[in-house]
Protein backbone atom coordinates (compact mmCIF):
# COMPACT_ATOMS: atom_id res chain seq x y z
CA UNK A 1 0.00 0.00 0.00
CA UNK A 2 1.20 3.39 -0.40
CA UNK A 3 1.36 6.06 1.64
CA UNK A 4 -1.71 7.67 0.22
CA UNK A 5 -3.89 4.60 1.47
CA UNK A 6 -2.42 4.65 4.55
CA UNK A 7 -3.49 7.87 5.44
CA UNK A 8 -7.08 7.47 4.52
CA UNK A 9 -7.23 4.53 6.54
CA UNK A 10 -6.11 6.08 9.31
CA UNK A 11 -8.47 8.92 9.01
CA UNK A 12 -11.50 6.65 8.32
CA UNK A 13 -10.62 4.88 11.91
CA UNK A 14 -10.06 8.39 13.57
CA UNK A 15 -13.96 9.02 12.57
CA UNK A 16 -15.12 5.60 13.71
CA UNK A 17 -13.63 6.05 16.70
CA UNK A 18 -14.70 9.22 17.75
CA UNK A 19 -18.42 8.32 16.16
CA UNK A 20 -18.40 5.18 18.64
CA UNK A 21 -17.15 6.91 22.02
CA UNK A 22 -19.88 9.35 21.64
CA UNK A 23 -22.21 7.07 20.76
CA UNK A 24 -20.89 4.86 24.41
CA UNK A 25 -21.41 8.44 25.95
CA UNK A 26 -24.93 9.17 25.13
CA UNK A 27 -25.84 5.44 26.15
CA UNK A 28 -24.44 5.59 29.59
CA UNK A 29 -26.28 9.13 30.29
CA UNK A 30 -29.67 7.80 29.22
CA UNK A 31 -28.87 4.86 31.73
CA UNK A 32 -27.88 6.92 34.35
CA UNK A 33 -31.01 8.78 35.01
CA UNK A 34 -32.99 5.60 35.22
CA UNK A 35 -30.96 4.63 37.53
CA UNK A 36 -31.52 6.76 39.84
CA UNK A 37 -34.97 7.07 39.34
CA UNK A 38 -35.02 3.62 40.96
CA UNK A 39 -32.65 4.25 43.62
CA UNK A 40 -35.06 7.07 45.35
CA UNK A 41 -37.68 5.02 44.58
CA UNK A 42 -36.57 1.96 46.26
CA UNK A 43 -35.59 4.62 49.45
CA UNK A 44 -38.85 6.41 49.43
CA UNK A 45 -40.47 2.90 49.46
CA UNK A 46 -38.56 1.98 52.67
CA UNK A 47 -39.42 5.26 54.37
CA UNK A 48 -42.90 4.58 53.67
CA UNK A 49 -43.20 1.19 54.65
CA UNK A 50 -41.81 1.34 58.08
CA UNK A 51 -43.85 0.98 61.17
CA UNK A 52 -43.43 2.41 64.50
CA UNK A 53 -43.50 -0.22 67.45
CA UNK A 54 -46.62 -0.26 69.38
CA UNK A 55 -44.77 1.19 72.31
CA UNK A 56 -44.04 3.95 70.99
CA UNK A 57 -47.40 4.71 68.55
CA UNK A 58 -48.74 5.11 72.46
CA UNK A 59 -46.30 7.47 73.41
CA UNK A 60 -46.55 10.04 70.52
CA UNK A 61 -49.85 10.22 69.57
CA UNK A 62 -50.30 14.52 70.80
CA UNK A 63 -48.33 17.08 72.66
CA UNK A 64 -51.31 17.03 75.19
CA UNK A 65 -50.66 13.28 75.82
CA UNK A 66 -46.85 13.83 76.07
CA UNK A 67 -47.29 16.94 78.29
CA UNK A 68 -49.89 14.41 80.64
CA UNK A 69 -47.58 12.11 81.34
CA UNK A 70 -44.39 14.34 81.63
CA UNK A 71 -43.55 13.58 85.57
CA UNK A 72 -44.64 16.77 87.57
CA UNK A 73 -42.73 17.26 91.05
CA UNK A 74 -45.70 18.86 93.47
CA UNK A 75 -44.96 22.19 95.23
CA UNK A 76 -44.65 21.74 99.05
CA UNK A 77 -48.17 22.54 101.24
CA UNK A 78 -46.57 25.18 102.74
CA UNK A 79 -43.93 26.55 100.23
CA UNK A 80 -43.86 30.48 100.55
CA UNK A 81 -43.78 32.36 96.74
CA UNK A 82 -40.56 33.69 96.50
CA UNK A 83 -40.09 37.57 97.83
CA UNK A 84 -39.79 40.36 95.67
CA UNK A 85 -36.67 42.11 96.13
CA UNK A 86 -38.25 45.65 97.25
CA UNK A 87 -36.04 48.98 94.99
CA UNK A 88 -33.47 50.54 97.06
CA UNK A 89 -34.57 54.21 97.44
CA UNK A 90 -31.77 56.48 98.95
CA UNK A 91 -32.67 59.16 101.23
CA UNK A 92 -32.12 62.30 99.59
CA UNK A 93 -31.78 65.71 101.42
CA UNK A 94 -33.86 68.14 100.42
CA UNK A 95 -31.07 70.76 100.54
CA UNK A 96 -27.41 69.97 101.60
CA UNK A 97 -26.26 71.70 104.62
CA UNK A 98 -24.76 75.06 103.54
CA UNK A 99 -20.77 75.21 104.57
CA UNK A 100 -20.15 77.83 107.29
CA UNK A 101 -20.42 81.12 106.17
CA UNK A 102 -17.84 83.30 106.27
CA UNK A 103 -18.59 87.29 107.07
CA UNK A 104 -17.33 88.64 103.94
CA UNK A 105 -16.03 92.31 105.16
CA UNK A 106 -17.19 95.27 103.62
CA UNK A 107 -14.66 96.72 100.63
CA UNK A 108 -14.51 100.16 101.32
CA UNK A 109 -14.66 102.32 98.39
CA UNK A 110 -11.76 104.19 97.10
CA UNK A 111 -11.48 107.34 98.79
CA UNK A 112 -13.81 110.09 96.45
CA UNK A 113 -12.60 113.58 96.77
CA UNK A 114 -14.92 115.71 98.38
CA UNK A 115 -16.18 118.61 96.07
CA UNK A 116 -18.07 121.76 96.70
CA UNK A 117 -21.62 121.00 95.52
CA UNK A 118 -24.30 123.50 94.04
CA UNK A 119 -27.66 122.51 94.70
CA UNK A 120 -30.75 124.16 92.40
CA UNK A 121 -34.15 123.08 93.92
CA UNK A 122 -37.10 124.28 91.05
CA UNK A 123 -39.07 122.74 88.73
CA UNK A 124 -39.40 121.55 84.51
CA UNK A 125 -42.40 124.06 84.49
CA UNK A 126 -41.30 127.54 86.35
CA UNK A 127 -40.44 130.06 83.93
CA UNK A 128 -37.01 131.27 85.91
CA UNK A 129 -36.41 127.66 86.46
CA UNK A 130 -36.41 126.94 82.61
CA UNK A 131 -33.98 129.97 81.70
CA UNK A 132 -31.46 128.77 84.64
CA UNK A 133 -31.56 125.45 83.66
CA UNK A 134 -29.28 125.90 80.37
CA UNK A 135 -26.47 127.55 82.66
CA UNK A 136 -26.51 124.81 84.68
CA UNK A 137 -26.04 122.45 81.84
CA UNK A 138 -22.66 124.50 81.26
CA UNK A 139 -21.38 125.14 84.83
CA UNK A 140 -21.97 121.27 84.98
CA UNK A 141 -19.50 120.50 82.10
CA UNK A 142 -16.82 123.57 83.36
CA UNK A 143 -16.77 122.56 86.19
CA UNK A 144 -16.45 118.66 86.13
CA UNK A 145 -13.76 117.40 88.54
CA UNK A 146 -14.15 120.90 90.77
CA UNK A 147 -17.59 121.11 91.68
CA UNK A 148 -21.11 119.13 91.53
CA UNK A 149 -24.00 120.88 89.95
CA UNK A 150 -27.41 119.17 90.50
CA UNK A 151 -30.54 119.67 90.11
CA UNK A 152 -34.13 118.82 91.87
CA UNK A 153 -37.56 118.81 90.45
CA UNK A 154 -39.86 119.93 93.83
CA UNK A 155 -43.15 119.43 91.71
CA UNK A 156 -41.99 116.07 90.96
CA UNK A 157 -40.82 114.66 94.07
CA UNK A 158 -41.45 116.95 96.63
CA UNK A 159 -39.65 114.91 99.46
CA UNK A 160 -36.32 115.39 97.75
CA UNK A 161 -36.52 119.02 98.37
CA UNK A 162 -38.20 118.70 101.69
CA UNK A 163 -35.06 118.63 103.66
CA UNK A 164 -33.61 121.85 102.27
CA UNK A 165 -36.42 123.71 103.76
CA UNK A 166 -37.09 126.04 100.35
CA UNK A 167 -39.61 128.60 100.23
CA UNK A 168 -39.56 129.87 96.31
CA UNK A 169 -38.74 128.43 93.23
CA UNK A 170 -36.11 128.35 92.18
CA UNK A 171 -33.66 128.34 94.77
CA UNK A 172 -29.90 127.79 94.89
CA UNK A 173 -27.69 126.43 97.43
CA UNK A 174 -24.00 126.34 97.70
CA UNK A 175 -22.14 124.02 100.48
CA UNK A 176 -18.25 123.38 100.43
CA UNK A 177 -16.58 120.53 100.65
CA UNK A 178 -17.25 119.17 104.25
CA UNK A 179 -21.36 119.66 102.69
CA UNK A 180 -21.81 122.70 105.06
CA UNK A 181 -23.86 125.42 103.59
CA UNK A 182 -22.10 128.62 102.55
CA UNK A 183 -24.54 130.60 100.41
CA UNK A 184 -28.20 130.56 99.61
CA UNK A 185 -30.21 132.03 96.81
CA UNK A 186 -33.67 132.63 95.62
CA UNK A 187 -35.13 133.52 92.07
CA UNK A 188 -32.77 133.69 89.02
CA UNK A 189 -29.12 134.15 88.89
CA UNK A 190 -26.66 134.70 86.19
CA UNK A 191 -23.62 132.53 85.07
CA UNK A 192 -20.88 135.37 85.55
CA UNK A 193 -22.61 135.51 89.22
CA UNK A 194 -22.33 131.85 90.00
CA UNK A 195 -18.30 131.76 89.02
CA UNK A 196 -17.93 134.30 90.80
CA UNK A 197 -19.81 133.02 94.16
CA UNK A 198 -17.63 129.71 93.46
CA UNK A 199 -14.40 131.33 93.57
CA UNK A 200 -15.35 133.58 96.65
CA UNK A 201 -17.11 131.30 98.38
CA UNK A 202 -15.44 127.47 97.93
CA UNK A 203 -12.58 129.06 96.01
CA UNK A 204 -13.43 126.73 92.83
CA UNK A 205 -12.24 128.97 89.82
């Protein structure tokens, strides 16, 4: 034979073979199935034909029958029911004792410096009162640091001027720097008058 034949030959039995081991392949996967078809079958059969002993079809026929005869051990006649633990409750004061006091002295204020002071006792409505009170307003601001100019409505709170024992409105009142009284006046009075009474009188220039 030449070489020629011997190739086909060997190509023909490369087919057969390959044709033949599928053919083996597909027969043992159509047994298989079957197979264990009959298995399961033969184990459900087995499942389903056993029996329970008599003994024990008594013993499980319901949970109220197993719960029956379950042994029960009887309380004692005279067995007390366990006591209730009552909540702690911890006094509480109302308000804790206050610590010791301590008399806390006084602080003394620095020393002020004592200033003549220039008291003008009248009122928002009085017609002399109204024209002074502008100088006042300027002696106030001249002055600051040297002498104190205030002023006290009598209509308006009549016990404020009480104590200075007025008669007319308006009145002024000059005291130097221990607050004794040095000068007294009643009616209107100028500004050049005023510096002047401060310099003569408390010796504020």
């Amino acid at each position: 034979m030449n070489k020629g034949s011997i190739t086909n030959l060997i190509a023909i039995l490369a087919v057969v073979a390959v044709v033949a081991g599928a053919a083996w392949f597909k027969s043992q996967r159509a047994e298989a199935p079957a197979d264990e078809t009959t298995q399961s079958a033969e184990s459900a059969q087995v499942v389903t034909t056993a029996q329970p002993e008599p003994g024990d079809a008594a013993r499980s026929a319901t949970p109220e029958a197993v719960s029956a005869e379950a042994p029960t051990s009887p309380e004692p006649a005279n067995a007390e029911a366990p006591a209730i633990a009552e909540p702690v409750v911890e006094a509480v004061d109302a308000e804790p004792e206050p610590a010791a006091k301590t008399e806390d002295k006084p602080v003394e204020p620095a020393a002020v410096e004592k200033l003549p002071r220039l008291v003008d006792l009248g009122a928002d409505k009085c017609i002399p009162c109204k024209k002074l009170a502008p100088i006042l307003q300027e002696l106030r601001k001249e002055y600051q640091g040297k002498l104190r100019v205030d002023f006290i409505d009598v209509w308006k709170n009549p016990a404020a001027g009480k104590p200075y024992n007025i008669r007319l409105i308006p009145t002024q009142i000059l005291y130097d720097r221990d607050g004794k009284e040095v000068w007294r006046h009643e009616g209107f009075i100028s500004k050049k008058d005023l510096k002047a009474l401060f310099a003569e009188k408390v010796g504020v220039k």
